[in-house]
N, C-alpha and C. Protein backbone atom coordinates (compact mmCIF):
# COMPACT_ATOMS: atom_id res chain seq x y z
N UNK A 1 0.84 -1.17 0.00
CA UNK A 1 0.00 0.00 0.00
C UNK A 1 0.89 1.24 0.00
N UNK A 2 0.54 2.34 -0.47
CA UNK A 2 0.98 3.79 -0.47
C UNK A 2 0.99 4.31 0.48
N UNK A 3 2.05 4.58 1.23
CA UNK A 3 2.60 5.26 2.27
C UNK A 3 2.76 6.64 1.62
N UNK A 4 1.88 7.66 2.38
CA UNK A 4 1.75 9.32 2.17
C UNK A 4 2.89 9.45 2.88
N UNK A 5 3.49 10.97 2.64
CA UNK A 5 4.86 11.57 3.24
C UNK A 5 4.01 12.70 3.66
N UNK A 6 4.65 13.17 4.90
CA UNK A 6 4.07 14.48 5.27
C UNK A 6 4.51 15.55 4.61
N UNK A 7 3.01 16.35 4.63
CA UNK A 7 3.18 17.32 4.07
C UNK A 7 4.28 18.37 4.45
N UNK A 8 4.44 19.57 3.55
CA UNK A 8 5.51 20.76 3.94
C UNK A 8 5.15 21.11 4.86
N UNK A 9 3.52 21.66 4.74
CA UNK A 9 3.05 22.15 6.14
C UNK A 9 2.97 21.80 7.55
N UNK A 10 3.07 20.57 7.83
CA UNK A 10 2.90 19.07 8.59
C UNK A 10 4.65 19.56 8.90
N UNK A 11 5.50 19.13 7.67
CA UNK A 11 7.17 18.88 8.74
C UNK A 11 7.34 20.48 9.14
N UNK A 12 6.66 21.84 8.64
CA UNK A 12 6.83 22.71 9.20
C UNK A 12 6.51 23.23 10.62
N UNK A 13 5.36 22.85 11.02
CA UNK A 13 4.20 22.68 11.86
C UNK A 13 5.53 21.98 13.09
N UNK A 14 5.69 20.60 12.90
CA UNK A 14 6.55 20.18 13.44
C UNK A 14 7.66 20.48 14.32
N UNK A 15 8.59 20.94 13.19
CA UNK A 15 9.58 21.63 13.39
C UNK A 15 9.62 23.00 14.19
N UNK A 16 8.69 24.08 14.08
CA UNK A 16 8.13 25.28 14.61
C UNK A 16 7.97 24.90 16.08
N UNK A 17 7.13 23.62 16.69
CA UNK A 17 6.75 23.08 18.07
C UNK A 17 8.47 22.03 18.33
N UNK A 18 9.37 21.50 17.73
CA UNK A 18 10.14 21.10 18.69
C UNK A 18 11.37 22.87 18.83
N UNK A 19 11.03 23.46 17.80
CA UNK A 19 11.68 24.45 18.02
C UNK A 19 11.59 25.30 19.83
N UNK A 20 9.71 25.93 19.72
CA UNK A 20 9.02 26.16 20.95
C UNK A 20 9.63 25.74 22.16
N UNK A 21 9.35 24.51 21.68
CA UNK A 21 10.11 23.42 23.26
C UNK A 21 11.12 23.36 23.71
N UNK A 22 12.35 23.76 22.55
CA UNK A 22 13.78 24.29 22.90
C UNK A 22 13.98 25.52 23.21
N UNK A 23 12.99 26.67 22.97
CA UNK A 23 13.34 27.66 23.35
C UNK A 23 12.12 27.66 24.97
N UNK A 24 11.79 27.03 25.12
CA UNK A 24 10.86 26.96 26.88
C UNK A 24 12.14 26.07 27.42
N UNK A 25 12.39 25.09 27.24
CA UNK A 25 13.76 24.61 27.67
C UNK A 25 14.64 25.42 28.34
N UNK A 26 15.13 25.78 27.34
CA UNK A 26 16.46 27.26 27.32
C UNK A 26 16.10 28.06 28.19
N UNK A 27 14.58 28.77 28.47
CA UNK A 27 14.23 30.01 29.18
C UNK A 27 15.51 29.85 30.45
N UNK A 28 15.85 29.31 31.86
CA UNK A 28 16.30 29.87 32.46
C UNK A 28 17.69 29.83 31.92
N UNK A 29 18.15 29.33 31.43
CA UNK A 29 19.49 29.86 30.31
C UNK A 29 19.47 31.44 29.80
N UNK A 30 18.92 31.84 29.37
CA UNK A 30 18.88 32.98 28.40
C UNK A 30 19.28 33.78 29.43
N UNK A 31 19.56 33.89 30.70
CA UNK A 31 20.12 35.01 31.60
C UNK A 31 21.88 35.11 31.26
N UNK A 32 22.00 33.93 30.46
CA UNK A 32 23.67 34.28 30.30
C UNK A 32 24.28 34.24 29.23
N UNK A 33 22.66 34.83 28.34
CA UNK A 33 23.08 34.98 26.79
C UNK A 33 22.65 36.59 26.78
N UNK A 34 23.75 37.20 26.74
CA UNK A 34 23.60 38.94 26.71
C UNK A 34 22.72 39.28 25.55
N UNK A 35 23.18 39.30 24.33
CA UNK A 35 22.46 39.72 23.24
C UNK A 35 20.78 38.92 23.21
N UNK A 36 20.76 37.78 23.87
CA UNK A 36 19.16 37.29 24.18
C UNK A 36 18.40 38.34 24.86
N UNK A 37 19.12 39.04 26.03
CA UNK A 37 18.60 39.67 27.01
C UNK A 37 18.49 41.06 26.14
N UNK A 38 19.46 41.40 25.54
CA UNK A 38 19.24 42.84 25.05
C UNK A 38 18.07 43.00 23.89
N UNK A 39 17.96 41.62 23.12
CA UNK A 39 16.59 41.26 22.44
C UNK A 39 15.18 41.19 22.92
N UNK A 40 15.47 40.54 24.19
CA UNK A 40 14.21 40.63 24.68
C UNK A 40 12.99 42.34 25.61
N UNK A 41 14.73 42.99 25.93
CA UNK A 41 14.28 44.41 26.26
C UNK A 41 14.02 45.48 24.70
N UNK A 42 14.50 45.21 23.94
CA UNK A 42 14.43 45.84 22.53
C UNK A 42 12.95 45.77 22.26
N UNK A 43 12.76 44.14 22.21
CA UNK A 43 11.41 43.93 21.65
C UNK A 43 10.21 44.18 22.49
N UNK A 44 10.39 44.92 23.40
CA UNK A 44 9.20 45.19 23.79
C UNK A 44 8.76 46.58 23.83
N UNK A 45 7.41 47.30 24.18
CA UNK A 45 6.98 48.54 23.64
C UNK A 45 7.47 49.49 23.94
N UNK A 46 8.37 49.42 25.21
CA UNK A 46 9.03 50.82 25.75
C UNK A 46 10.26 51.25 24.73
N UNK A 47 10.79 49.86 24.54
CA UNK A 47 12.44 49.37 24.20
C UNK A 47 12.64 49.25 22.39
N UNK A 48 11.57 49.52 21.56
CA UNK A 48 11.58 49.19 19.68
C UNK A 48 12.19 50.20 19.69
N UNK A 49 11.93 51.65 20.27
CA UNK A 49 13.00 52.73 20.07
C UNK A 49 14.84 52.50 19.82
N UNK A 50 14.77 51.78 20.73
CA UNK A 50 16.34 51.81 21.28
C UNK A 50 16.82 50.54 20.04
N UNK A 51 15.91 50.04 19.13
CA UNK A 51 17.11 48.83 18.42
C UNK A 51 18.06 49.31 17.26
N UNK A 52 17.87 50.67 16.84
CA UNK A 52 18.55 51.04 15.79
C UNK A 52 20.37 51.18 16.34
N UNK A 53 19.93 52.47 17.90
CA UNK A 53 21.12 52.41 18.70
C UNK A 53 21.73 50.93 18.99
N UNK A 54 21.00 49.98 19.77
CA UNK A 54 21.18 48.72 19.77
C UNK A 54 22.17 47.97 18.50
N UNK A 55 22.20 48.46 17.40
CA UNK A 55 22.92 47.83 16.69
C UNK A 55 24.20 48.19 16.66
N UNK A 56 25.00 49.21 17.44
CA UNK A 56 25.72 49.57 17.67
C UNK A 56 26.98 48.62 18.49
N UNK A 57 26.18 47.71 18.94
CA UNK A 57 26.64 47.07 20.22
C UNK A 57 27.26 45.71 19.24
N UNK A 58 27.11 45.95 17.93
CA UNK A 58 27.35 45.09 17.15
C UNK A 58 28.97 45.38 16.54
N UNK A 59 29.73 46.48 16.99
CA UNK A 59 31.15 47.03 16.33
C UNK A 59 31.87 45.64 17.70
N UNK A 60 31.43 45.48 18.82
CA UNK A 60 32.22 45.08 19.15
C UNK A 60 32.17 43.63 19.21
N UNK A 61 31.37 43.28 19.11
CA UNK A 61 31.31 41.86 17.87
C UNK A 61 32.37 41.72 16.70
N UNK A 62 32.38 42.33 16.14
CA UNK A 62 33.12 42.47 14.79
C UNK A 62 34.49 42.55 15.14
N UNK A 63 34.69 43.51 15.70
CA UNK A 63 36.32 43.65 16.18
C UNK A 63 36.23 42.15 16.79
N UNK A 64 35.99 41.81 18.34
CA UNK A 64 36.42 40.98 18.91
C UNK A 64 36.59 39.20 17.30
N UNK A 65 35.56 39.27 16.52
CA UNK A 65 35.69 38.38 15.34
C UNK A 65 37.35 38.55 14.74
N UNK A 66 37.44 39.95 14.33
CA UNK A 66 38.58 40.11 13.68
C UNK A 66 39.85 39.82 14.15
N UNK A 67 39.98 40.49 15.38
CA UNK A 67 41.10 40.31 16.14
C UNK A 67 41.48 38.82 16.68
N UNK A 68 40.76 37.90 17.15
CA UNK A 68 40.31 36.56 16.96
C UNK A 68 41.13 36.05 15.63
N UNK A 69 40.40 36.43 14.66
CA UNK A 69 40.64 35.39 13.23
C UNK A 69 42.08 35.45 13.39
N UNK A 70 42.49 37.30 13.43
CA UNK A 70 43.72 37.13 13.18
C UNK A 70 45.02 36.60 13.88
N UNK A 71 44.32 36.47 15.46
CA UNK A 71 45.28 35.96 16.57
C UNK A 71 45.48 34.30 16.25
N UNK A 72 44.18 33.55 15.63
CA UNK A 72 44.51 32.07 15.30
C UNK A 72 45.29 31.99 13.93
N UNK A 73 45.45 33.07 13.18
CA UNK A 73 46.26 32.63 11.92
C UNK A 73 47.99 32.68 12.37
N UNK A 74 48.12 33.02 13.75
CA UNK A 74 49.88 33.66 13.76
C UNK A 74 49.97 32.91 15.12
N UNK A 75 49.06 32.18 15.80
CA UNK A 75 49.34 31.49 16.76
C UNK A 75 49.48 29.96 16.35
N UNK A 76 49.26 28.77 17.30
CA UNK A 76 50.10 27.52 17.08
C UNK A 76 48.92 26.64 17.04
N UNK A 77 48.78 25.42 16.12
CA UNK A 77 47.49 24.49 15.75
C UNK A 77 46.49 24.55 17.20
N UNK A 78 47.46 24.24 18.74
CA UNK A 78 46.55 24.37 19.43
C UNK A 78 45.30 25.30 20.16
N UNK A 79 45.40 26.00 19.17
CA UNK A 79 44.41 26.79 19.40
C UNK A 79 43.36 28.12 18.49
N UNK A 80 43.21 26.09 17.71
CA UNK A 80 41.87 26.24 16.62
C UNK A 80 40.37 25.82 17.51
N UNK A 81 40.24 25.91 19.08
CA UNK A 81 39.26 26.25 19.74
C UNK A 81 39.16 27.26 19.71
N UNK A 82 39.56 28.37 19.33
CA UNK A 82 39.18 30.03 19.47
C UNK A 82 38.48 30.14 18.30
N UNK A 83 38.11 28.65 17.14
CA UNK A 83 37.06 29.33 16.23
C UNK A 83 35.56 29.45 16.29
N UNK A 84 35.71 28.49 17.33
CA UNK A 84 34.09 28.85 18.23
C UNK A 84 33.79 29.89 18.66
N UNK A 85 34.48 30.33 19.44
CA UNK A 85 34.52 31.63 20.03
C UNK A 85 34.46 32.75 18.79
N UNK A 86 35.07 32.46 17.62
CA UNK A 86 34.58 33.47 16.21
C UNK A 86 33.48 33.73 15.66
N UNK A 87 32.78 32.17 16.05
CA UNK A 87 31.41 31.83 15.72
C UNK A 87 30.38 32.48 16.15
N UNK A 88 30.72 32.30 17.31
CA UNK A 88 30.05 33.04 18.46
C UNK A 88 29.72 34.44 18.12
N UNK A 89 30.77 34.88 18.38
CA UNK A 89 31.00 36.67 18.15
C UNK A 89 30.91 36.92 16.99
N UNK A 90 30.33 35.90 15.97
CA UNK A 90 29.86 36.42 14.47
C UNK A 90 28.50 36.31 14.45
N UNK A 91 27.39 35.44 15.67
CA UNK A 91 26.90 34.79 15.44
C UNK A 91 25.85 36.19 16.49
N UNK A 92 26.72 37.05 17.03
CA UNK A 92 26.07 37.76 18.10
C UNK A 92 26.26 39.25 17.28
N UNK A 93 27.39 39.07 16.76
CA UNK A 93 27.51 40.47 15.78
C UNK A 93 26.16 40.66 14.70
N UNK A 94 26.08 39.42 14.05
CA UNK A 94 24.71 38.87 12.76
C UNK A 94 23.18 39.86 13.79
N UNK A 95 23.19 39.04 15.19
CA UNK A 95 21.62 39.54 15.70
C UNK A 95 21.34 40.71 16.33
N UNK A 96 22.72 41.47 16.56
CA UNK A 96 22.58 42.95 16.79
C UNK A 96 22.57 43.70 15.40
N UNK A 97 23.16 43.44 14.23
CA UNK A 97 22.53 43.85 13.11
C UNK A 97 21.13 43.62 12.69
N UNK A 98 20.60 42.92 12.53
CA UNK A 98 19.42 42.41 12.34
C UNK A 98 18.26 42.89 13.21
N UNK A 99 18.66 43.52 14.81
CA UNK A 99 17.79 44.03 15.50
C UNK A 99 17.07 45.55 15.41
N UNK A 100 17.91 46.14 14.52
CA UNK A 100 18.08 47.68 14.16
C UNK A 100 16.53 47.36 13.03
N UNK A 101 16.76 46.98 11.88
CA UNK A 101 15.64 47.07 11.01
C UNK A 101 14.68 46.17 11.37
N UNK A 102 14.64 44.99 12.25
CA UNK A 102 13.09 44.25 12.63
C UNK A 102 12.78 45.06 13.67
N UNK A 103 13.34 45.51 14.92
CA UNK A 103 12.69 46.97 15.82
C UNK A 103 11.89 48.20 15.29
N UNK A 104 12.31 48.24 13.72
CA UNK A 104 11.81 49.37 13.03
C UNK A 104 10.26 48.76 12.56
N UNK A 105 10.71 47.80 11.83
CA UNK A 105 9.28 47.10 11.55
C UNK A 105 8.62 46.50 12.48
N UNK A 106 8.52 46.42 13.73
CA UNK A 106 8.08 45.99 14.63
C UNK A 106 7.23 47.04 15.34
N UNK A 107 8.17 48.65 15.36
CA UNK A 107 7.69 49.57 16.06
C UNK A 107 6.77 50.43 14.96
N UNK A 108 6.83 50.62 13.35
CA UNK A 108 5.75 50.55 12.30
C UNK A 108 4.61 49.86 12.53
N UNK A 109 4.28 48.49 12.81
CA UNK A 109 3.53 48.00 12.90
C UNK A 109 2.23 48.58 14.17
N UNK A 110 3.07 48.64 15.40
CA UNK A 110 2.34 48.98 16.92
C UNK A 110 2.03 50.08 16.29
N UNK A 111 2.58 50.97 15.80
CA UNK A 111 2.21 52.23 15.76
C UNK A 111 0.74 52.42 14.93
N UNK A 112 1.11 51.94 13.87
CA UNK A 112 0.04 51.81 12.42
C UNK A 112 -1.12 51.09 13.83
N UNK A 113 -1.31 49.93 14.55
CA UNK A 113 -2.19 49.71 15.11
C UNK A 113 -2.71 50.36 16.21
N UNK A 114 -1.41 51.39 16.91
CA UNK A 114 -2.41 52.24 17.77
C UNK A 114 -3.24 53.30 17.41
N UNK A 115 -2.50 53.71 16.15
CA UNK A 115 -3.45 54.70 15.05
C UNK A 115 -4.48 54.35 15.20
N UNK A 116 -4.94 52.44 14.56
CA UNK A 116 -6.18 52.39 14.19
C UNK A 116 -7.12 52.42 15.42
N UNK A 117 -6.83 51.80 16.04
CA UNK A 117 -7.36 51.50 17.84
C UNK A 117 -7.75 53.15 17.71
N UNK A 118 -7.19 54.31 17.75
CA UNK A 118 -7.67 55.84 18.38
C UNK A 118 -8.80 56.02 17.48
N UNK A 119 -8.74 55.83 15.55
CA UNK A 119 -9.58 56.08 14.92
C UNK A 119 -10.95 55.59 15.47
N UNK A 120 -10.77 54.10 15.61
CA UNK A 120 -11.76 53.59 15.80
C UNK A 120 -12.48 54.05 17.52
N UNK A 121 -11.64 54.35 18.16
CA UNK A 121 -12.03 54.62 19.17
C UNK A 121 -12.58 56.78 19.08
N UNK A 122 -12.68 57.04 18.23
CA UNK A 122 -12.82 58.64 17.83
C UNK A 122 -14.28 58.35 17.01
N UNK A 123 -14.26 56.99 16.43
CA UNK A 123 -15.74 57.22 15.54
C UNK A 123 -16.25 55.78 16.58
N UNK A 124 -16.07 55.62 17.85
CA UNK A 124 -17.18 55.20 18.67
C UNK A 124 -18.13 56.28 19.47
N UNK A 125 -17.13 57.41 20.07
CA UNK A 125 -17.24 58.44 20.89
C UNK A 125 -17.07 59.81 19.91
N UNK A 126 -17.90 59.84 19.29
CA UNK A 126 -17.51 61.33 18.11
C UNK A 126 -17.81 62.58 18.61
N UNK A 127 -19.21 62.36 20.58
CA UNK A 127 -19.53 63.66 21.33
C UNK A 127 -18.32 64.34 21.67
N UNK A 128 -17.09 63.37 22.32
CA UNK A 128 -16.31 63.68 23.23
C UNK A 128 -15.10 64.35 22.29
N UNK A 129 -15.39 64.24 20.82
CA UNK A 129 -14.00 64.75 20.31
C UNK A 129 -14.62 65.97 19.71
N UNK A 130 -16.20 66.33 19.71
CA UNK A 130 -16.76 67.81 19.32
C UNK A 130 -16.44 68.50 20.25
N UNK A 131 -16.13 67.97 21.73
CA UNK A 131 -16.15 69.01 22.59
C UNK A 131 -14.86 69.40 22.88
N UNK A 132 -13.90 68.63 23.03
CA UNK A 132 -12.57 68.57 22.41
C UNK A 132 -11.85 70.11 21.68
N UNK A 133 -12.57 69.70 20.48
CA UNK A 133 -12.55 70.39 18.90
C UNK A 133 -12.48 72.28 20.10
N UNK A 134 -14.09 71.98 20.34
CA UNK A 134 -14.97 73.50 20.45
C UNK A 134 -14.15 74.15 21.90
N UNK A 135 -13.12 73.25 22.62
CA UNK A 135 -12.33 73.65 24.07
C UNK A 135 -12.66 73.85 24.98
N UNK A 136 -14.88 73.24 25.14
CA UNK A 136 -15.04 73.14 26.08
C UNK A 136 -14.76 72.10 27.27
N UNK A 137 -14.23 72.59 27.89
CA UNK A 137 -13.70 71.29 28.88
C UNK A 137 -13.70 71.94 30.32
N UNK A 138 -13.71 70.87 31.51
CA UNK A 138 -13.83 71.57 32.71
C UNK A 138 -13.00 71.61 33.32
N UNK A 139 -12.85 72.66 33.81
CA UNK A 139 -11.39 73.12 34.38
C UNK A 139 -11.14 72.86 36.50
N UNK A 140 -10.60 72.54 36.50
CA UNK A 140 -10.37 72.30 37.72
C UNK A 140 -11.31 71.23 38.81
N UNK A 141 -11.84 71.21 39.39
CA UNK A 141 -12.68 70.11 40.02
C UNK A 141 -13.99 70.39 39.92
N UNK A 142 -14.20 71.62 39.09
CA UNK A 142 -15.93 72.32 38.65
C UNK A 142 -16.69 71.28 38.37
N UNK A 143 -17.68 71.28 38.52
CA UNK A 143 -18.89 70.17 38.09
C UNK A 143 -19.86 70.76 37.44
C-alpha cells in the first residue's frame, strides 16, 4: 500500500513546536546569553526605540571576530578552539545587526495599530471629540 509523506506544512508545523520546546527549555538559560537579554528588552513597547542604537553594540562583535581570526592565523594548531569563540561573536555580531531594522518594523507595525485602535475609538465616541474640537472642557474640580 501507499505510504503518504508528510506534508511541507505538517514537517513545518513540526519543526516550529520542537523548536518552541527548545526555546521553553532554554528560558532559564537565556540570563547568560547577553544579546538574548538585550533582544528581549528591545522587543518590547518601551524598548523598539532603542534597536537602531542597539545595533551599535554590534562594532564590538566584529572587532572581537577580527582580532580573533587574526590571533589564530599567527598562533600555534593548538588553538583552533578560538574558532568557536569566532562563531560566536559572528553569530552575536549577525543579531545585533538584524535588530536595528526588525525593531523598526516591529515599532511601524504597533504604531500603524495604535493609530487604528484611536480612529476607531474617535468614531465610537464622536460627542467627546466635538467638545474637544470646540475647548469646552472643565477646568479644575468644577462640576
Amino acid at each position: 500500500m501507499f505510504l503518504s509523506t508528510p506534508s511541507v506544512g505538517d514537517r513545518v508545523r513540526r519543526r516550529w513546536y520542537r523548536s518552541r520546546q527548545t526555546a521553553v527549555t532554554m528560558h532559564p538559560a537565556r540570563r547568560l546569553f547577553p544579546t538574548n537579554r538585550i533582544r528581549d528588552a528591545v522587543y518590547t513597547r518601551r524598548g523598539l526605540k532603542w534597536g537602531v542604537p542597539a545595533m551599535l553594540l554590534a562594532a564590538p562583535y566584529i572587532a572581537a571576530t577580527k582580532f580573533l581570526t587574526d590571533y589564530i592565523e599567527q598562533a600555534d594548531p593548538e588553538w583552533g578552539w578560538l574558532h568557536l569563540v569566532v562563531l560566536l561573536c559572528g553569530w552575536n555580531a549577525l543579531k545585533m545587526l538584524w535588530l536595528g531594522p526588525m525593531s523598526l518594523i516591529a515599532l511601524a507595525r504597533v504604531r500603524l495599530r495604535e493609530h487604528a485602535q484611536r480612529r476607531k475609538a474617535a468614531r465610537a465616541h464622536p460627542a467627546e471629540d466635538e467638545l474637544a474640537e470646540t475647548g469646552l472642557v472643565m477646568a479644575g474640580g468644577a462640576s
